[in-house]
N, C-alpha and C. Protein backbone atom coordinates (compact mmCIF):
# COMPACT_ATOMS: atom_id res chain seq x y z
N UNK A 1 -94.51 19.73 60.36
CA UNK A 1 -94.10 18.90 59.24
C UNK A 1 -93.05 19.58 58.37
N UNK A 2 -92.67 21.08 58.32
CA UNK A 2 -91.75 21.30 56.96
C UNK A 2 -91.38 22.49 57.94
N UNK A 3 -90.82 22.02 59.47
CA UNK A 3 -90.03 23.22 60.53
C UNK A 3 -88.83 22.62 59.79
N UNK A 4 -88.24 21.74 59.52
CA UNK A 4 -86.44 20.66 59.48
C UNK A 4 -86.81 21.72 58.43
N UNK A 5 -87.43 21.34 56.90
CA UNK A 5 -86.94 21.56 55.34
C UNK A 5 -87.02 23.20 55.70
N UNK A 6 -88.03 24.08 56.16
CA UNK A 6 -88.23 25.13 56.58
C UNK A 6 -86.80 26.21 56.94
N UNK A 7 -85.82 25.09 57.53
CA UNK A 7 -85.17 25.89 58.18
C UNK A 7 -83.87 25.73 57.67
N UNK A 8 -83.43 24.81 56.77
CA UNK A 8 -82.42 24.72 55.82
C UNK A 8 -82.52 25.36 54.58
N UNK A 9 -83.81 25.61 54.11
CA UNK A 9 -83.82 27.12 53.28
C UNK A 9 -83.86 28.30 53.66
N UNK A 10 -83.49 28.51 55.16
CA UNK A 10 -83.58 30.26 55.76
C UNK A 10 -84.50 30.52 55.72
N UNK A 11 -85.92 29.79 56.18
CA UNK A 11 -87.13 30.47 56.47
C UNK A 11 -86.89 30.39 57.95
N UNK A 12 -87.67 31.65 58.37
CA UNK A 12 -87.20 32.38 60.19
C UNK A 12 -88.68 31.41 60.67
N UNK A 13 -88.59 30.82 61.54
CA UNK A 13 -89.23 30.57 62.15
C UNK A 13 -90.57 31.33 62.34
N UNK A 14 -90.49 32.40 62.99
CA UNK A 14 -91.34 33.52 63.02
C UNK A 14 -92.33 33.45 61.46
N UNK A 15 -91.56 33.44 60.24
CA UNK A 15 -91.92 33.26 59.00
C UNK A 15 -93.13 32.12 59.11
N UNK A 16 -92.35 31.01 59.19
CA UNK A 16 -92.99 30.29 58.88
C UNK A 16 -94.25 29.75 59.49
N UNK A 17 -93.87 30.34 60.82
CA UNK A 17 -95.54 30.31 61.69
C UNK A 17 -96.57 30.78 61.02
N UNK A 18 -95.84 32.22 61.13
CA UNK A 18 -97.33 33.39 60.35
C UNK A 18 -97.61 32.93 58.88
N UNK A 19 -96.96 32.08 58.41
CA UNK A 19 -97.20 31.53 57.29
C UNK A 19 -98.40 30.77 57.36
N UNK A 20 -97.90 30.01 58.12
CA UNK A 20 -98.76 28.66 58.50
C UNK A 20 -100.24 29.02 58.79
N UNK A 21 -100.45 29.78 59.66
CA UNK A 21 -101.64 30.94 60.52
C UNK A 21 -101.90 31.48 59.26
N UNK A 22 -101.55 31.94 58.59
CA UNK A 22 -102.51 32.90 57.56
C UNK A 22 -103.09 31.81 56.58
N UNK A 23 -101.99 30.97 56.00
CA UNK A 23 -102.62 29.99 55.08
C UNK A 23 -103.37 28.88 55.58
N UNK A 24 -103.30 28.52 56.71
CA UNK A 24 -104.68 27.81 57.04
C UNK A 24 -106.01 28.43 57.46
N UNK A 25 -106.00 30.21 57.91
CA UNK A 25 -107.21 31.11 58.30
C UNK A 25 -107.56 31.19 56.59
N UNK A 26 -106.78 31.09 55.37
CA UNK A 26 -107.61 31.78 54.76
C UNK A 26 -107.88 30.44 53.53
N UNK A 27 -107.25 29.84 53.29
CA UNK A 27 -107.50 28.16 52.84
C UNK A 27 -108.99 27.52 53.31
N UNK A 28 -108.64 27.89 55.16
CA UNK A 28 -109.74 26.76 55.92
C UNK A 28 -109.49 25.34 55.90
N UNK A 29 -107.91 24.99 55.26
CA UNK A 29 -107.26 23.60 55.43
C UNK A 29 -107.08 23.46 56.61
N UNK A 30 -106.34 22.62 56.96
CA UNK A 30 -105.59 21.94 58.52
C UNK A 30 -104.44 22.56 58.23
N UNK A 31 -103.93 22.48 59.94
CA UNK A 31 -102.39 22.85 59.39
C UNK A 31 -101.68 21.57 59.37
N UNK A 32 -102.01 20.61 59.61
CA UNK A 32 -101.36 19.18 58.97
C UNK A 32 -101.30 19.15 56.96
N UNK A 33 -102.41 19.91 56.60
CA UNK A 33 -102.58 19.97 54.95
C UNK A 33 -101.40 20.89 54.22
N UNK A 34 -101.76 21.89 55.20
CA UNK A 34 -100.88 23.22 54.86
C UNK A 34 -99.46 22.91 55.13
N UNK A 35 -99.00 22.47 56.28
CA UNK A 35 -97.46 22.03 56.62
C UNK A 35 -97.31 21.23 55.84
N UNK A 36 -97.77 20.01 55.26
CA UNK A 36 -97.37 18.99 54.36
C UNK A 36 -96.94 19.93 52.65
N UNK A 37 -97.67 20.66 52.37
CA UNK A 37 -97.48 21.39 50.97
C UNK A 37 -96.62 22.37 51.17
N UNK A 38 -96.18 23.01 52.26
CA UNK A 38 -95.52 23.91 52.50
C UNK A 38 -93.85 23.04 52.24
N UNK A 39 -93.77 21.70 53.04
CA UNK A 39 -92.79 20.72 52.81
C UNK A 39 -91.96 20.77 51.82
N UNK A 40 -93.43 20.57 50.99
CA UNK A 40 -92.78 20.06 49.42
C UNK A 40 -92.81 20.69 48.60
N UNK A 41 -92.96 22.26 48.80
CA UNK A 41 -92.71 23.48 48.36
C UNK A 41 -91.13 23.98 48.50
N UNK A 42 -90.92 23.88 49.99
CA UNK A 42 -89.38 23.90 50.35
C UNK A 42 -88.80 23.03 50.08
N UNK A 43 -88.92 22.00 49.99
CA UNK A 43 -88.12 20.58 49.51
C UNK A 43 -87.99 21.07 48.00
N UNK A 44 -88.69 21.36 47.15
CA UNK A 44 -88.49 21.40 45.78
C UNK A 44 -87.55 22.65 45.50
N UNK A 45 -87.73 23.74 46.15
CA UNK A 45 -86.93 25.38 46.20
C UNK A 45 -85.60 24.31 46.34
N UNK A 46 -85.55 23.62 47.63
CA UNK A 46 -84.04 23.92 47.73
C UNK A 46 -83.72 22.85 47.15
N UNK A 47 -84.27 21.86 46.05
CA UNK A 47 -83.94 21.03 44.78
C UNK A 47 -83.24 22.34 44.00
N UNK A 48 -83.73 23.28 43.69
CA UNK A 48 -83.12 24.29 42.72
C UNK A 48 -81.40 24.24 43.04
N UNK A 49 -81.62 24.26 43.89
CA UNK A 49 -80.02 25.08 44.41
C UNK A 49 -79.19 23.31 43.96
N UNK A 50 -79.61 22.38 44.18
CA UNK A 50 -78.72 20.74 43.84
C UNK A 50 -79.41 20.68 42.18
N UNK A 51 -79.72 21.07 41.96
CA UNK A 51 -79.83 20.83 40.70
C UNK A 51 -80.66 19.48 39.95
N UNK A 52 -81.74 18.83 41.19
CA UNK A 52 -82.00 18.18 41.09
C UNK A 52 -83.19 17.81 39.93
N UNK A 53 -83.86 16.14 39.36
CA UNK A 53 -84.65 15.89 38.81
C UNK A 53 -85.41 15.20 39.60
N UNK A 54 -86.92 15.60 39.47
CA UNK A 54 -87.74 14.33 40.60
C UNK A 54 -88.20 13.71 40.09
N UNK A 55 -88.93 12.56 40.60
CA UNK A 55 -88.92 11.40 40.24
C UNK A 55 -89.76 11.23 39.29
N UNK A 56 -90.48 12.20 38.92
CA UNK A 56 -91.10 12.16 37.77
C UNK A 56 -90.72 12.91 36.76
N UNK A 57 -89.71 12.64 36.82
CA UNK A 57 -88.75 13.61 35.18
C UNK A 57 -89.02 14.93 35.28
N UNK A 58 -89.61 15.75 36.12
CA UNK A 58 -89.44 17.21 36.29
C UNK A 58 -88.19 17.56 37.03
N UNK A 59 -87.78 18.89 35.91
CA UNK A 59 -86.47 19.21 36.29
C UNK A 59 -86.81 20.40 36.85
N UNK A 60 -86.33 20.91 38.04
CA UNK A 60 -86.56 21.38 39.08
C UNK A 60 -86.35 23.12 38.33
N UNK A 61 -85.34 23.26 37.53
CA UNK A 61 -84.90 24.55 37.04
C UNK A 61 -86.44 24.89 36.62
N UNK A 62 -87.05 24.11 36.16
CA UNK A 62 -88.33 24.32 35.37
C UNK A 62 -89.55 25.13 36.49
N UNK A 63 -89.19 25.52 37.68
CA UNK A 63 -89.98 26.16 38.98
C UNK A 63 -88.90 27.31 39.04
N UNK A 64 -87.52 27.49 38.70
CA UNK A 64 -86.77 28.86 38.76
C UNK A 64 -87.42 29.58 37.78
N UNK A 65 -87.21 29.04 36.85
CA UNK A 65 -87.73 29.97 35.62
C UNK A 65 -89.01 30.52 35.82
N UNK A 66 -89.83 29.90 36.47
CA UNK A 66 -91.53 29.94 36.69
C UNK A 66 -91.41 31.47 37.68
N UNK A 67 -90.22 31.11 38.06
CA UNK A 67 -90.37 32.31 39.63
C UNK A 67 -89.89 33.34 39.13
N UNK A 68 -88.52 33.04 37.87
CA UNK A 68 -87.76 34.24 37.41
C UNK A 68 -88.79 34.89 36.25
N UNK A 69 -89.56 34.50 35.72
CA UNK A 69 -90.30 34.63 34.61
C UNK A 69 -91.32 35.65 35.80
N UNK A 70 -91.64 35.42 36.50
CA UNK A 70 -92.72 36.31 37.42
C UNK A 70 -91.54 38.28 38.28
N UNK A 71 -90.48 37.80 37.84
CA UNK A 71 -89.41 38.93 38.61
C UNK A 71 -89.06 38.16 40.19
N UNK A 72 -88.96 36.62 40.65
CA UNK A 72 -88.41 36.54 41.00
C UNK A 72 -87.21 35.60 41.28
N UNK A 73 -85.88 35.74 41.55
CA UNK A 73 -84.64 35.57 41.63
C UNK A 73 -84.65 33.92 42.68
N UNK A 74 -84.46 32.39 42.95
CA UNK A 74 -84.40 32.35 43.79
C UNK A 74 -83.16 32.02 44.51
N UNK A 75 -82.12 32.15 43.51
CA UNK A 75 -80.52 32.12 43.79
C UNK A 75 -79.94 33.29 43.99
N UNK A 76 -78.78 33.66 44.28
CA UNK A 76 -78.30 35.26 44.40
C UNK A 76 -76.96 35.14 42.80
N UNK A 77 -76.60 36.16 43.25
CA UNK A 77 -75.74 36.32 42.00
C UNK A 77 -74.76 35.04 41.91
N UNK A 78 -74.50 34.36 43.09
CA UNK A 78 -73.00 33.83 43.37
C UNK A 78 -73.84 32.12 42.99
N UNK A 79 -75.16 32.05 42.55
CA UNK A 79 -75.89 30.78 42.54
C UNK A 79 -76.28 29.92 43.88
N UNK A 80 -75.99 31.05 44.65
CA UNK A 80 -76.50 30.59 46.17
C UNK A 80 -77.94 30.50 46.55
N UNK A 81 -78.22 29.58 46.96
CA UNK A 81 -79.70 29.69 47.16
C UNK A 81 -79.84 30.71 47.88
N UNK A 82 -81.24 31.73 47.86
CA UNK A 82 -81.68 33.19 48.92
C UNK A 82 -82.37 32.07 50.05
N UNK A 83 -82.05 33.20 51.31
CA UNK A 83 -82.86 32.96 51.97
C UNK A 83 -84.38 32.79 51.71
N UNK A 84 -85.24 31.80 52.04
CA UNK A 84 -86.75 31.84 51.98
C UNK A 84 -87.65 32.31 52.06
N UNK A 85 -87.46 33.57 53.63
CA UNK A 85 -87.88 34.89 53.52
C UNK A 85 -87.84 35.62 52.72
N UNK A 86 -86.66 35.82 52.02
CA UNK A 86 -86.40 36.68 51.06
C UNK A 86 -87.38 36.31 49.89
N UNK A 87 -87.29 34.91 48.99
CA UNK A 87 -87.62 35.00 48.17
C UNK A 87 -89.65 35.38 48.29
N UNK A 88 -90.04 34.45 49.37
CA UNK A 88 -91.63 34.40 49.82
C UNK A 88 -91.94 35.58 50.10
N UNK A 89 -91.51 37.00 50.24
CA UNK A 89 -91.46 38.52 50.63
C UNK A 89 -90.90 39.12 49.03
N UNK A 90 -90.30 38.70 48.36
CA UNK A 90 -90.93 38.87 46.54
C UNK A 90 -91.71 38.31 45.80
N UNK A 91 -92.24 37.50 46.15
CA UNK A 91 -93.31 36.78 45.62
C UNK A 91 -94.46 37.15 45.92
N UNK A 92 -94.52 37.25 47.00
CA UNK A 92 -95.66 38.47 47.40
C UNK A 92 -95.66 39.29 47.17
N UNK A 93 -94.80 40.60 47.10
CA UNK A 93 -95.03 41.74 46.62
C UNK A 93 -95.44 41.51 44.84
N UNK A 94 -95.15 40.10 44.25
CA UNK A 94 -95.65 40.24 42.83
C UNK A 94 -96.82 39.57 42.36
N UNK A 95 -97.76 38.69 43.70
CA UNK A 95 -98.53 38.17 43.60
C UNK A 95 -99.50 38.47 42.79
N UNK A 96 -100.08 40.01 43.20
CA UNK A 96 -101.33 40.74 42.57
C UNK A 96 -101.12 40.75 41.24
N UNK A 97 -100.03 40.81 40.93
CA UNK A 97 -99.72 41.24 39.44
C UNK A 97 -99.70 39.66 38.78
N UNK A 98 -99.67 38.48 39.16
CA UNK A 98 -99.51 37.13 38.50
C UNK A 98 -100.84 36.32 38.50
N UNK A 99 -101.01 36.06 37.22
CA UNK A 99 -102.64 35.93 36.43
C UNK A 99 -102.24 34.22 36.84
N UNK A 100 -103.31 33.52 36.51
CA UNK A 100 -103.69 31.97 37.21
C UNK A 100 -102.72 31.20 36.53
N UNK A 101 -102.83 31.74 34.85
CA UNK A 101 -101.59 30.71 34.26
C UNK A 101 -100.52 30.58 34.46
N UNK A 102 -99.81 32.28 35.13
CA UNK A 102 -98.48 31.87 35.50
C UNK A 102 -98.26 31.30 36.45
């Protein structure tokens, strides 16, 4: 379900498997549950980069800040969107450190 959106944000394939495999072993969702949220996880990241609003009046910058507010980046200097790897491999390394509210 989110291999297409998956792969227009530079998540490696490889990525996104072991993604998939870990978050449904440790969830205990489906991977029909997990691929669907994973979707619209990447669908919304790479809203950042268009600058988009969804359809419910959330403005998408409002999930950069969420990520930049935690230390992470998900554009590069030039406002290019990062690869997906990249950013999901800082987000993790800052996971432990990010309390429920953020």
């Amino acid at each position: 379900k989110f291999a297409a959106v998956a792969e227009t944000v530079g998540l490696s394939y490889e990525y996104a498997t072991a993604a998939l495999a870990t978050i449904t072993d440790t969830t205990r969702q489906s991977a029909d549950v997990v691929g669907n949220a994973l979707k619209t996880l990447f669908a919304r990241i790479q809203g950042l980069k268009l600058g988009e609003t969804l359809e419910d009046g959330v403005d998408l910058n409002k999930y950069s800040a969420a990520l930049k507010a935690v230390g992470v980046d998900v554009l590069t200097a030039n406002g290019e969107l990062r690869n997906m790897d990249d950013i999901l491999n800082d987000l993790a390394a800052k996971w432990d450190t990010i309390g429920k509210a953020e």
